[in-house]
Protein backbone atom coordinates (compact mmCIF):
# COMPACT_ATOMS: atom_id res chain seq x y z
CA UNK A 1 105.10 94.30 120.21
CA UNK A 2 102.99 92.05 118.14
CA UNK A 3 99.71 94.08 119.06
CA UNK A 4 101.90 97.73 118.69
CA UNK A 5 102.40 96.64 115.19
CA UNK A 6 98.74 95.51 114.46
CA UNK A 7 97.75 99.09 115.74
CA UNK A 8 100.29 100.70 113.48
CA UNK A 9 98.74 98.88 110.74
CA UNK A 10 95.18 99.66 111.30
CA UNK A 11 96.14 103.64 111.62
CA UNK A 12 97.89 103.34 108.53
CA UNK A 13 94.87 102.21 106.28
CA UNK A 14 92.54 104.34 108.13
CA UNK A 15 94.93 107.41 106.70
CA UNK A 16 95.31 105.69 103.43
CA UNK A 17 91.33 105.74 103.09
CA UNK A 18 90.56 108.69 104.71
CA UNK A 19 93.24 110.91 102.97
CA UNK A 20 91.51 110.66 99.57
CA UNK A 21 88.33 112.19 100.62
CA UNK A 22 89.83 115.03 102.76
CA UNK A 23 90.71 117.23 99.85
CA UNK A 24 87.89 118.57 97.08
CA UNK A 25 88.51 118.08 93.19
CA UNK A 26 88.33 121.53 92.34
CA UNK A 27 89.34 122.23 88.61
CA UNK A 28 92.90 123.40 88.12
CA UNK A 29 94.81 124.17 85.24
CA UNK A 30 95.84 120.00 83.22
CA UNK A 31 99.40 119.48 83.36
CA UNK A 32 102.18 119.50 81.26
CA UNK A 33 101.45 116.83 78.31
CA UNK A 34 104.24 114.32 78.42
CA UNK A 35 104.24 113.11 74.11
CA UNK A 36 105.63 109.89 72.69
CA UNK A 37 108.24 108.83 74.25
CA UNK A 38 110.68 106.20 76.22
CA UNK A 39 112.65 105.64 78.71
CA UNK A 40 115.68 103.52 80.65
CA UNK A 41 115.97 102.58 84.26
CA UNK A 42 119.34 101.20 86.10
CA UNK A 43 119.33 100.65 89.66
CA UNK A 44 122.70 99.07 91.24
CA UNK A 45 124.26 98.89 94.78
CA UNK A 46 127.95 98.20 93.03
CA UNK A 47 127.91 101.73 92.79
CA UNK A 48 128.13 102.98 96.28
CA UNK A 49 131.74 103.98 96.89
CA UNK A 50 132.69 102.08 99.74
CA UNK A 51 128.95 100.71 100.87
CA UNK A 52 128.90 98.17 97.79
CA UNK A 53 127.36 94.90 100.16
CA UNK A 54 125.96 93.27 96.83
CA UNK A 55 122.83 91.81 98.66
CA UNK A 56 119.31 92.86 99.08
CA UNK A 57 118.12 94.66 96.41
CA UNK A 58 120.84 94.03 93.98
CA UNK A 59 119.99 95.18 90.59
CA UNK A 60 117.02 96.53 88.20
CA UNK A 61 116.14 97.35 85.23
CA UNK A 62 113.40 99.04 83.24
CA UNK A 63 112.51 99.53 79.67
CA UNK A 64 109.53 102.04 79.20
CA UNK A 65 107.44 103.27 76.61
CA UNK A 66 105.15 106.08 77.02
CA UNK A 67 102.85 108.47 75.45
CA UNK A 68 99.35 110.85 76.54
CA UNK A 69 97.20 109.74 73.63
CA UNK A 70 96.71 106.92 71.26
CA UNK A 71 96.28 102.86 71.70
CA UNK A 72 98.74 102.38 74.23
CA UNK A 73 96.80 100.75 76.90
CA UNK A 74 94.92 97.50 78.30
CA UNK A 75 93.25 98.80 81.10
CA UNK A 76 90.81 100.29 80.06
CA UNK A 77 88.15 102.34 82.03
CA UNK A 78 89.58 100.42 85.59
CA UNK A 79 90.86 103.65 86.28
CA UNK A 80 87.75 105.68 85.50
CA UNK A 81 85.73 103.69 87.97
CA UNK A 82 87.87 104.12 90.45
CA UNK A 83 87.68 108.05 90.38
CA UNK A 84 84.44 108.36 91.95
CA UNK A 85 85.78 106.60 95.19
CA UNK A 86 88.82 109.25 95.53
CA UNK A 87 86.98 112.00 94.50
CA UNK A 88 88.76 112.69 91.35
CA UNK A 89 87.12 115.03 88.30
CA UNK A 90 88.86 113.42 85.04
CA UNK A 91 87.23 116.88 83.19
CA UNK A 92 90.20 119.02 85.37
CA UNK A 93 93.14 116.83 84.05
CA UNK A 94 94.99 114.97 81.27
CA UNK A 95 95.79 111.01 80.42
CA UNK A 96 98.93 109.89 80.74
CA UNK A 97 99.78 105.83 79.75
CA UNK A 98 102.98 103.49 79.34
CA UNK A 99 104.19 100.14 79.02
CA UNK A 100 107.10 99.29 81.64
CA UNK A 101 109.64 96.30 80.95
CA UNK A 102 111.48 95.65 83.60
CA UNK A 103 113.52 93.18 85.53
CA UNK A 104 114.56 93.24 89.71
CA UNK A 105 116.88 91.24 91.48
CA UNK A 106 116.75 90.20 95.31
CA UNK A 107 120.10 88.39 96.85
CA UNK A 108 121.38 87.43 100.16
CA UNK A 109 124.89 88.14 101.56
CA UNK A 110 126.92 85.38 100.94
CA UNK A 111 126.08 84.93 97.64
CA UNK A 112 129.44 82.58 96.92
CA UNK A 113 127.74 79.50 99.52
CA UNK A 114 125.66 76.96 97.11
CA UNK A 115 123.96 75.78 100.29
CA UNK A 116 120.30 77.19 100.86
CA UNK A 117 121.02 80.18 103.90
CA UNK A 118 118.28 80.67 106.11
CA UNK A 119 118.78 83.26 108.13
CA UNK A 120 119.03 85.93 105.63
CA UNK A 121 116.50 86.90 102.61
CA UNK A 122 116.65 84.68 99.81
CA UNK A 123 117.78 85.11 96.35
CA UNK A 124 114.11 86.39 94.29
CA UNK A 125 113.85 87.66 91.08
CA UNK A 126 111.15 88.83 88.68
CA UNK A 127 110.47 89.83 85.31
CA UNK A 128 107.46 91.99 84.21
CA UNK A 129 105.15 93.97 82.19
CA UNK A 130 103.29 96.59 83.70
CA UNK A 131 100.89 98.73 81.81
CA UNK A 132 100.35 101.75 83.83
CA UNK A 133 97.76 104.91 83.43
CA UNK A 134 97.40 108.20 85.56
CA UNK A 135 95.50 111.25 85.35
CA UNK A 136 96.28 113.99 86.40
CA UNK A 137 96.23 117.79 86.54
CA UNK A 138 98.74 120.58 88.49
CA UNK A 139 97.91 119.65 91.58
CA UNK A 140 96.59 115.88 91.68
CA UNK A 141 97.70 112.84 90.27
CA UNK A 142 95.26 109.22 90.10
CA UNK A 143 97.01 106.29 88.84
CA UNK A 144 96.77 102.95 88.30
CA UNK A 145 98.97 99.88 87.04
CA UNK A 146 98.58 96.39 86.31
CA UNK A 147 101.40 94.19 86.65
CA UNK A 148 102.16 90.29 85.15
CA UNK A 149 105.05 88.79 84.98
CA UNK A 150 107.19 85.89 85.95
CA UNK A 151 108.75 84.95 89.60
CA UNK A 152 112.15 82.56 89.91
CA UNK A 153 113.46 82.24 86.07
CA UNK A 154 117.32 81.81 85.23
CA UNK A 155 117.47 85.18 83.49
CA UNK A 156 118.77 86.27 86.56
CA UNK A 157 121.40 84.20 87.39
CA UNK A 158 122.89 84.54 84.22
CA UNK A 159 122.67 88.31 84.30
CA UNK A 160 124.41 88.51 87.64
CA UNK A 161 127.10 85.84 87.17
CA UNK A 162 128.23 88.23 83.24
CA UNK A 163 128.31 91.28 85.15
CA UNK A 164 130.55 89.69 88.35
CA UNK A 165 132.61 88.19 85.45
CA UNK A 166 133.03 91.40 83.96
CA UNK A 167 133.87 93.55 86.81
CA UNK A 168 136.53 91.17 87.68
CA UNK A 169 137.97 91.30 84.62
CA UNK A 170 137.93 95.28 84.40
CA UNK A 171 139.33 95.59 87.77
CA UNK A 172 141.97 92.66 87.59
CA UNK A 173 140.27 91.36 91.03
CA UNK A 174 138.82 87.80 92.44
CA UNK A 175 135.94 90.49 93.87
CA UNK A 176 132.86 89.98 93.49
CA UNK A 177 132.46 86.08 93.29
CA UNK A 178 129.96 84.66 90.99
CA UNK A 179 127.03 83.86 92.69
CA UNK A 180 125.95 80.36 93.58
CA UNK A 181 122.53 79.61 95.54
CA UNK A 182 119.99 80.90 92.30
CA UNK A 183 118.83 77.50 92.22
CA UNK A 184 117.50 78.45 95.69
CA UNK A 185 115.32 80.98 94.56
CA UNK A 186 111.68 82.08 95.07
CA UNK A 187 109.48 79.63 92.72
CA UNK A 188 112.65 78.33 91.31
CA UNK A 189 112.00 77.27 87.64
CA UNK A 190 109.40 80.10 86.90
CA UNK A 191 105.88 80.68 88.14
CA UNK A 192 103.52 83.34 86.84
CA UNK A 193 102.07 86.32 88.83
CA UNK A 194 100.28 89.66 88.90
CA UNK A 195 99.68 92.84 90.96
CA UNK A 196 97.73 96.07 91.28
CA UNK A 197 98.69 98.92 92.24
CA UNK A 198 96.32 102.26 92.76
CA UNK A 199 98.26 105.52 93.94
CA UNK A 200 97.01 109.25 94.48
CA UNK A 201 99.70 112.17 94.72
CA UNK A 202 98.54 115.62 96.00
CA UNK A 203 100.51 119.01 95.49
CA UNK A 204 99.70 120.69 98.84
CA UNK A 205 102.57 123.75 98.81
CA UNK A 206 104.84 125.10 95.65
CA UNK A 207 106.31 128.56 94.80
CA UNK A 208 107.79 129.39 91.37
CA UNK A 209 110.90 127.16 91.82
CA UNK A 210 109.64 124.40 94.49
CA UNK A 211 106.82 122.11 95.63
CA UNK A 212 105.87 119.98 98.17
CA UNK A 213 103.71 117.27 97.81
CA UNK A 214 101.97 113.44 99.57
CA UNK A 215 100.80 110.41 98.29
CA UNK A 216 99.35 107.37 99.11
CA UNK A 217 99.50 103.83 97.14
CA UNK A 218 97.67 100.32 97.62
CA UNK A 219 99.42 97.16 96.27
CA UNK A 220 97.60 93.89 96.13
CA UNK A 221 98.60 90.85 94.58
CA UNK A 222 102.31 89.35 94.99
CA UNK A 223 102.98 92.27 97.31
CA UNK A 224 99.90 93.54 98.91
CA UNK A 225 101.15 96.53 101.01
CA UNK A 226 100.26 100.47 101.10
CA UNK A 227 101.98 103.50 101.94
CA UNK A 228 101.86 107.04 102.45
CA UNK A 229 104.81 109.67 101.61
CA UNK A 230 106.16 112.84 100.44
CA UNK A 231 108.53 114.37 98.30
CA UNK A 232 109.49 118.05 97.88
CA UNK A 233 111.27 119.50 94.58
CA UNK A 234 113.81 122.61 94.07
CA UNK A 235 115.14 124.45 91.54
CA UNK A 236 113.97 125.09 87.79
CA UNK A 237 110.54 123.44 87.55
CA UNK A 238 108.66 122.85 84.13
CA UNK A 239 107.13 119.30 84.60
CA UNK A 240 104.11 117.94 86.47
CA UNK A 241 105.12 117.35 90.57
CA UNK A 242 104.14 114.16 90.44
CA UNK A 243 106.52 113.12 88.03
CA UNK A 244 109.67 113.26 90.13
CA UNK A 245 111.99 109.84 89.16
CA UNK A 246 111.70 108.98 92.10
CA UNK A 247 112.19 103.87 92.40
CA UNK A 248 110.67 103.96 88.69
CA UNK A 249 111.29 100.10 88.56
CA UNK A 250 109.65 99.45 91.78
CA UNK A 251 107.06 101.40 93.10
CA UNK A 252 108.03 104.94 92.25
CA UNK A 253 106.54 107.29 89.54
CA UNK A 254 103.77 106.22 87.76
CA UNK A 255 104.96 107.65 83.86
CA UNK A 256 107.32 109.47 82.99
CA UNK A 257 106.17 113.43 81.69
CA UNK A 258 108.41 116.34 82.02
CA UNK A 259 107.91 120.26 79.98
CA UNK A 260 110.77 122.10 78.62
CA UNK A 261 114.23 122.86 79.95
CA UNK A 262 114.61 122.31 83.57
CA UNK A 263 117.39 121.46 86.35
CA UNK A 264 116.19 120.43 90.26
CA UNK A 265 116.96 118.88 92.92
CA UNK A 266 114.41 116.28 95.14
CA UNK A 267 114.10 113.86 98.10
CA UNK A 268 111.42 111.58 98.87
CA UNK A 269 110.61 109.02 101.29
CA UNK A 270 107.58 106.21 102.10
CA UNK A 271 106.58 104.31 104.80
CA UNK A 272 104.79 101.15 104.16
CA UNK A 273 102.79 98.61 105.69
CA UNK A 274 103.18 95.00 104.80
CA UNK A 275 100.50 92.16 104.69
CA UNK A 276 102.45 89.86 102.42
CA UNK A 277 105.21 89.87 100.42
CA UNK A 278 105.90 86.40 97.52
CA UNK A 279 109.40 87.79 97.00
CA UNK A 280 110.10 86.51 100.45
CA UNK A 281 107.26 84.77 101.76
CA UNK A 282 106.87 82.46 98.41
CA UNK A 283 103.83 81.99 96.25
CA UNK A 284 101.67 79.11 95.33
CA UNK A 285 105.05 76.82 94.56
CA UNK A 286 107.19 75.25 96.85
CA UNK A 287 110.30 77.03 97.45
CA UNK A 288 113.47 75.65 99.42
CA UNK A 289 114.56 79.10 101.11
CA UNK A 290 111.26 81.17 102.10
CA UNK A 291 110.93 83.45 105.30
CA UNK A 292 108.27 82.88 108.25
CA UNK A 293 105.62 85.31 108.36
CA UNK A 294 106.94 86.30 111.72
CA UNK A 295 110.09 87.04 110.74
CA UNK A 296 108.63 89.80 108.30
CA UNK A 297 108.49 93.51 108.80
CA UNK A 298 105.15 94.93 108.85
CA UNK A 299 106.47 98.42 108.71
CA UNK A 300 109.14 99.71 106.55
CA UNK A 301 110.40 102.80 105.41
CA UNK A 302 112.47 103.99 102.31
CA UNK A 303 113.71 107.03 100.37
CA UNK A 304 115.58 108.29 97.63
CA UNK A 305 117.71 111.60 97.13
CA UNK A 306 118.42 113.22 93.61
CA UNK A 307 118.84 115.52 90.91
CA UNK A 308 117.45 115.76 87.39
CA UNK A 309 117.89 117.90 84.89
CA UNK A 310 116.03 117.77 81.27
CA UNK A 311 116.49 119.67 78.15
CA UNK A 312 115.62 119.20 74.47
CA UNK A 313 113.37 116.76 75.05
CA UNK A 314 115.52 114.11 77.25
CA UNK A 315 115.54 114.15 80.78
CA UNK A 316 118.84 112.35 83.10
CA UNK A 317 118.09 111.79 86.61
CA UNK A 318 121.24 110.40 89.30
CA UNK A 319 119.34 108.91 92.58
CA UNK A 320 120.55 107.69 95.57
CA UNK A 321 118.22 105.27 97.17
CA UNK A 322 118.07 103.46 100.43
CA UNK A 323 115.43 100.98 102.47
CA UNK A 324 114.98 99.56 105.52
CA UNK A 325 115.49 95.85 106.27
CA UNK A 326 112.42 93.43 105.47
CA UNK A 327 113.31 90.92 107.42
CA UNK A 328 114.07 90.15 111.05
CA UNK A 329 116.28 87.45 110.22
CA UNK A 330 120.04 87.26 111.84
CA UNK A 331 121.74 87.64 109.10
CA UNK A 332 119.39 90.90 107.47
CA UNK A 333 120.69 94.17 107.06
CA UNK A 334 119.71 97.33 108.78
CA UNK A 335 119.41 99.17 105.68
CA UNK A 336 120.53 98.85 102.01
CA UNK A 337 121.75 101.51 99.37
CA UNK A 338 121.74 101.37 95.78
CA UNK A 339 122.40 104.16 93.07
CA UNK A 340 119.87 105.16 89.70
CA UNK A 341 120.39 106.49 86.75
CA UNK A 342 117.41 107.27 84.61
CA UNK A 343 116.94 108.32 81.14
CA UNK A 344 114.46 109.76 79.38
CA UNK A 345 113.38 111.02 75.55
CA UNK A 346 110.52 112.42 74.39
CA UNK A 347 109.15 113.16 70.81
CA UNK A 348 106.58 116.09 70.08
């Protein structure tokens, strides 16, 4: 199995460097400008009609601030020398740049036991800043993003154990328990880290009211992974194809940019290959709960199902997300589902 995997894992970063180069840059019409603008990002499982587990992936949210021009931005020409490699002509598109807030939230099952639980994922949180920066035209999208932020502080204990506190109270219920093993957490106390993140989207089939396109991304840092996937859109199109909302607190779209009145519906999925992973593995601090390299998945999958619709400058998008489990722990779940709900504003 062991050596099935490490095959898997090679074919999958041959594709992810090969993919770049099979396609020429030829000069297409840039795409929609996306303005000055913001936007908000909720992901939560408590949502699911009658799949709420309240474990895994348990909440997340995003602040973001966005525009195509102006000072916005830290990284500089990183993604301009990176362009040559994929064979990407910046003269064909536009620049697109944000700032994402965020916060995201990682439990295990029995979140009422104060004893450390091994055989399920432990509790991890983080809170970041990403500055993010694509190019892009109507049928290609570059990006990159840059990532620091904080692993294991007590934000997210707090935030969980108001929110319990408040359900209970709004449904008159003992359901769901406050939780109790955060001081268990991934670099309990607070330890700094950092990631980067490089992704290229193709459009490679539309019509007037759909499109089809694939992507690859490359993660290294506190995650170091890369995927490939695809994602299709239908219905009244007049933004860029690679901005579909599709995880935009994790590793979804890269910022948001979207035209004039529009209503669709889209699906997307990813698989992704996993060298390491802090938010279970640990980082450079001790941690009491952690999970054996073994007992990781190299390959997982995930996708999300939704509909957006924008007009007068805002855009609302309801998702319905799902993953595969990480671990191959006793106590992991098969697969985990959380809802979204994204909005968006832009200014001219």
């Amino acid at each position: 199995m062991h050596e099935i995997m490490v095959n898997v894992q090679r074919s999958l970063i041959c594709i992810l460097i090969c993919w770049p180069l099979t396609a020429g840059a030829a000069c297409v019409s840039p795409a929609l400008q996306s303005g000055l603008g913001w936007g908000i990002y909720f992901d939560q499982d408590l949502f699911i009609p009658g799949a709420n587990e309240d474990r895994d992936y348990t909440m997340g949210i995003g602040i973001e601030v966005f525009q195509n021009q102006g000072p916005l931005q830290v990284l500089g020409d990183l993604l301009r020398r990176i362009e040559p490699f994929v064979g990407f002509d910046r003269r064909c598109g536009r620049v697109y740049r944000s700032f994402l807030l965020a916060s995201v939230n990682f439990t295990p099952d029995d979140i009422g036991d104060p004893a450390p639980i091994f055989d399920d994922r432990p509790y991890a949180s983080l809170l970041y800043l990403a500055n993010k920066k694509v190019v892009a035209d109507d049928d290609r999208a570059l990006g990159v993003e840059l990532m620091v932020g904080a692993l294991g502080l007590g934000l997210a204990d707090e935030v969980q154990t108001a929110l319990h506190r408040w359900n209970r109270e709004l449904r008159g219920s003992s359901d769901p328990v406050d939780p109790k093993g955060w001081r268990h957490q991934i670099s309990d106390g607070g330890e700094p880290t950092a990631r980067l993140r490089v992704s290229d989207s193709r459009r490679f089939a539309h019509g007037s009211h759909w499109d089809l396109s694939h992507a690859w991304d490359l993660n290294l840092g506190f995650q170091t992974n890369a995927s490939i996937g695809l994602s299709a859109r239908l219905g009244e199109l007049n933004s860029p194809f690679w901005s579909i909302p599709y995880d935009p607190i994790n590793r979804g779209n890269f910022v948001p940019a979207f035209g004039g009145d529009e209503i669709y519906v889209w699906g997307a999925a990813r698989l992704r290959g996993v060298a390491y992973d802090a938010m279970l593995q640990g980082q450079f601090r001790d941690s009491r709960v952690t999970v054996d390299s073994d007992d990781v998945r190299r390959l997982l999958s995930d996708a999300g199902l939704g509909i957006t619709k924008g007009w007068r400058g805002y855009q609302l998008t309801l998702a319905f997300n799902a993953k595969g489990a990480e671990t191959r722990l006793k106590d992991a779940r098969n697969r985990h589902f959380w809802v979204g709900l994204y909005l968006s504003k832009r200014y001219q």
